[in-house]
N, C-alpha and C. Protein backbone atom coordinates (compact mmCIF):
# COMPACT_ATOMS: atom_id res chain seq x y z
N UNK A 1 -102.79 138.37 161.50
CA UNK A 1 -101.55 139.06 161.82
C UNK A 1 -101.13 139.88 160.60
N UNK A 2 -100.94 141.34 160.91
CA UNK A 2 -100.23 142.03 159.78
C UNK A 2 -98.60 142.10 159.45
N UNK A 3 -98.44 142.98 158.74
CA UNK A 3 -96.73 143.13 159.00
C UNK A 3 -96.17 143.86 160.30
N UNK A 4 -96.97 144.53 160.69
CA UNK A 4 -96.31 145.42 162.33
C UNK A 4 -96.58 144.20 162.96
N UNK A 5 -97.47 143.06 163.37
CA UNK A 5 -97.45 142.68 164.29
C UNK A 5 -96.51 141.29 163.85
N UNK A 6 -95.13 141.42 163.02
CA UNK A 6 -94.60 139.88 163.16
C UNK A 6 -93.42 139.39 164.04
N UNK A 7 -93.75 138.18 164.10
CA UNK A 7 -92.55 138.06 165.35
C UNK A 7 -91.49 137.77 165.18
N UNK A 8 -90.29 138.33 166.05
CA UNK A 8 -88.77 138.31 165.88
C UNK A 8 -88.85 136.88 166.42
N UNK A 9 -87.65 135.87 165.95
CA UNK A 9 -87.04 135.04 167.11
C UNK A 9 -85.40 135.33 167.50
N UNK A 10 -85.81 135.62 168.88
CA UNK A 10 -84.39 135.52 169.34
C UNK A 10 -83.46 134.49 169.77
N UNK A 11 -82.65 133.96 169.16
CA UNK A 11 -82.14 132.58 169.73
C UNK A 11 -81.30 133.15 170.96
N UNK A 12 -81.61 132.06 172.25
CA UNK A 12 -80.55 132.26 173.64
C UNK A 12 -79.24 131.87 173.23
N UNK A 13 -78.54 131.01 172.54
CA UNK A 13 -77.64 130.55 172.33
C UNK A 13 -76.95 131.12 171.02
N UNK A 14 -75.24 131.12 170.85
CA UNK A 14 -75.38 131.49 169.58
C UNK A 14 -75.28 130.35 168.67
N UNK A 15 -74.75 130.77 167.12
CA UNK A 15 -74.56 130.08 166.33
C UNK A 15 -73.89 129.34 166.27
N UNK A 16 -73.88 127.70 165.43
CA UNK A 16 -73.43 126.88 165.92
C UNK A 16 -73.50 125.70 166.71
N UNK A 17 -72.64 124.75 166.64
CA UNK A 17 -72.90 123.70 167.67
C UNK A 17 -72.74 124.07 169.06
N UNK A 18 -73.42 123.81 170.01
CA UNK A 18 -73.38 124.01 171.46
C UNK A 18 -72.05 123.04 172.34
N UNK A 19 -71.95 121.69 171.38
CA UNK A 19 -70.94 121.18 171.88
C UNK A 19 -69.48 121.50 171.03
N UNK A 20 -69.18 122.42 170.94
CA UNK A 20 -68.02 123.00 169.92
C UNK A 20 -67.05 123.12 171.47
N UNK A 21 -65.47 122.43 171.15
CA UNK A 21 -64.49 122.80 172.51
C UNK A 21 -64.37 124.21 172.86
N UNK A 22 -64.34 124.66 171.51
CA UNK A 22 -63.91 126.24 171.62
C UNK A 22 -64.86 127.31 172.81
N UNK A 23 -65.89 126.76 172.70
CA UNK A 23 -67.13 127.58 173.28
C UNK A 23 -66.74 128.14 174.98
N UNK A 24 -65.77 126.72 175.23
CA UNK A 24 -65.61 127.08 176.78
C UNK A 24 -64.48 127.44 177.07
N UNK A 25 -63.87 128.18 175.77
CA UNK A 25 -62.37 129.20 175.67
C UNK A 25 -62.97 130.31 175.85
N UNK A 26 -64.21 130.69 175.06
CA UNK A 26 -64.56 132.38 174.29
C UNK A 26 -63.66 132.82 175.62
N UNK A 27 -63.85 133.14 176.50
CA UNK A 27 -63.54 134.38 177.48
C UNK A 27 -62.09 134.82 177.41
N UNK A 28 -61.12 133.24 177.53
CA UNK A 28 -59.56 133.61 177.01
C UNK A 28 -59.37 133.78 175.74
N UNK A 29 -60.15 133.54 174.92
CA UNK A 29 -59.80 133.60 173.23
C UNK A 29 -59.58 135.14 173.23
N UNK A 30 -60.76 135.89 173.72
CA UNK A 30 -61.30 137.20 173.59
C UNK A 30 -60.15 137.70 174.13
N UNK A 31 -59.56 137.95 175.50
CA UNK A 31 -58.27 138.37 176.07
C UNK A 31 -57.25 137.82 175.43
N UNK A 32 -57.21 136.71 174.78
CA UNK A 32 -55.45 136.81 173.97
C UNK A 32 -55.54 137.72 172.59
N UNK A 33 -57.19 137.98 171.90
CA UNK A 33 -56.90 138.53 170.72
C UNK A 33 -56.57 140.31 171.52
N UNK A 34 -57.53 140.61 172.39
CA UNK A 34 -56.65 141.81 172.89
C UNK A 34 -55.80 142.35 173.48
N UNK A 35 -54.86 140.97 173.80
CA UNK A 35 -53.62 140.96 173.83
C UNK A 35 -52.72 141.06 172.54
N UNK A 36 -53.11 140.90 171.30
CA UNK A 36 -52.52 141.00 169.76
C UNK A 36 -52.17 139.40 169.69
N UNK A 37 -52.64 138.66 169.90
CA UNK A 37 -52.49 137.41 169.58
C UNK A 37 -53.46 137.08 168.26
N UNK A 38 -53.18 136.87 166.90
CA UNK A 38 -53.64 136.18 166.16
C UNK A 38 -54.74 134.91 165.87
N UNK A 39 -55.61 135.02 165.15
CA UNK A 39 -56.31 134.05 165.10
C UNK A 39 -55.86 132.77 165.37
N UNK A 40 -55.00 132.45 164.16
CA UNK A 40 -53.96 131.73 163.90
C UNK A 40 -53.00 130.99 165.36
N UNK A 41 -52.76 131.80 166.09
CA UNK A 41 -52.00 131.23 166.98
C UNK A 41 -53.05 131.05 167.97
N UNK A 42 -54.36 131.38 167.69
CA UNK A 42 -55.15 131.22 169.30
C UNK A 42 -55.83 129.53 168.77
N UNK A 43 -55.92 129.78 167.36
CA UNK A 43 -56.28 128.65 166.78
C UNK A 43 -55.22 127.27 167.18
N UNK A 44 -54.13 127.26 166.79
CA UNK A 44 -52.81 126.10 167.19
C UNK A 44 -53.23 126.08 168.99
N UNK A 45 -53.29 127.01 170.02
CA UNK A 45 -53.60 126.76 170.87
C UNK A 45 -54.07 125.85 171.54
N UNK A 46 -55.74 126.27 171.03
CA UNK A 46 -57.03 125.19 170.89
C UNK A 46 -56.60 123.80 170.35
N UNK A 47 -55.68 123.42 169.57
CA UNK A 47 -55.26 122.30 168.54
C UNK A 47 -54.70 121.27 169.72
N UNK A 48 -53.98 121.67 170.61
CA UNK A 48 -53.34 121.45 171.72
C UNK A 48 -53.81 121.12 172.78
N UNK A 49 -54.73 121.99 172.94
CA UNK A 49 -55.24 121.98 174.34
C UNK A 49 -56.53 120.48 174.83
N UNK A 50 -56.69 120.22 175.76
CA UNK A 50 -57.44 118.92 176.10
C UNK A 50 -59.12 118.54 176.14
């Protein structure tokens, strides 16, 4: 194998633990920050939530 032929790996998953709570927010996290909601307060959120 040369240098043109080396292989990428693409991970399916991202970085991180897979069992992280947050993971099964991303979609509302993403809509409150473009709502102007702060890290910070999306963070206390999560702190809360079950």
């Amino acid at each position: 194998m040369n240098r043109n032929d080396a292989i990428k790996l693409v991970p399916s998953e991202p970085p991180g633990r897979n069992s992280r709570k947050e993971r099964r927010f991303a979609p509302e996290m993403r809509a409150l920050r473009a709502q102007g909601y702060t890290f910070e307060a999306i963070r206390l959120a999560l702190a809360f939530s079950p």
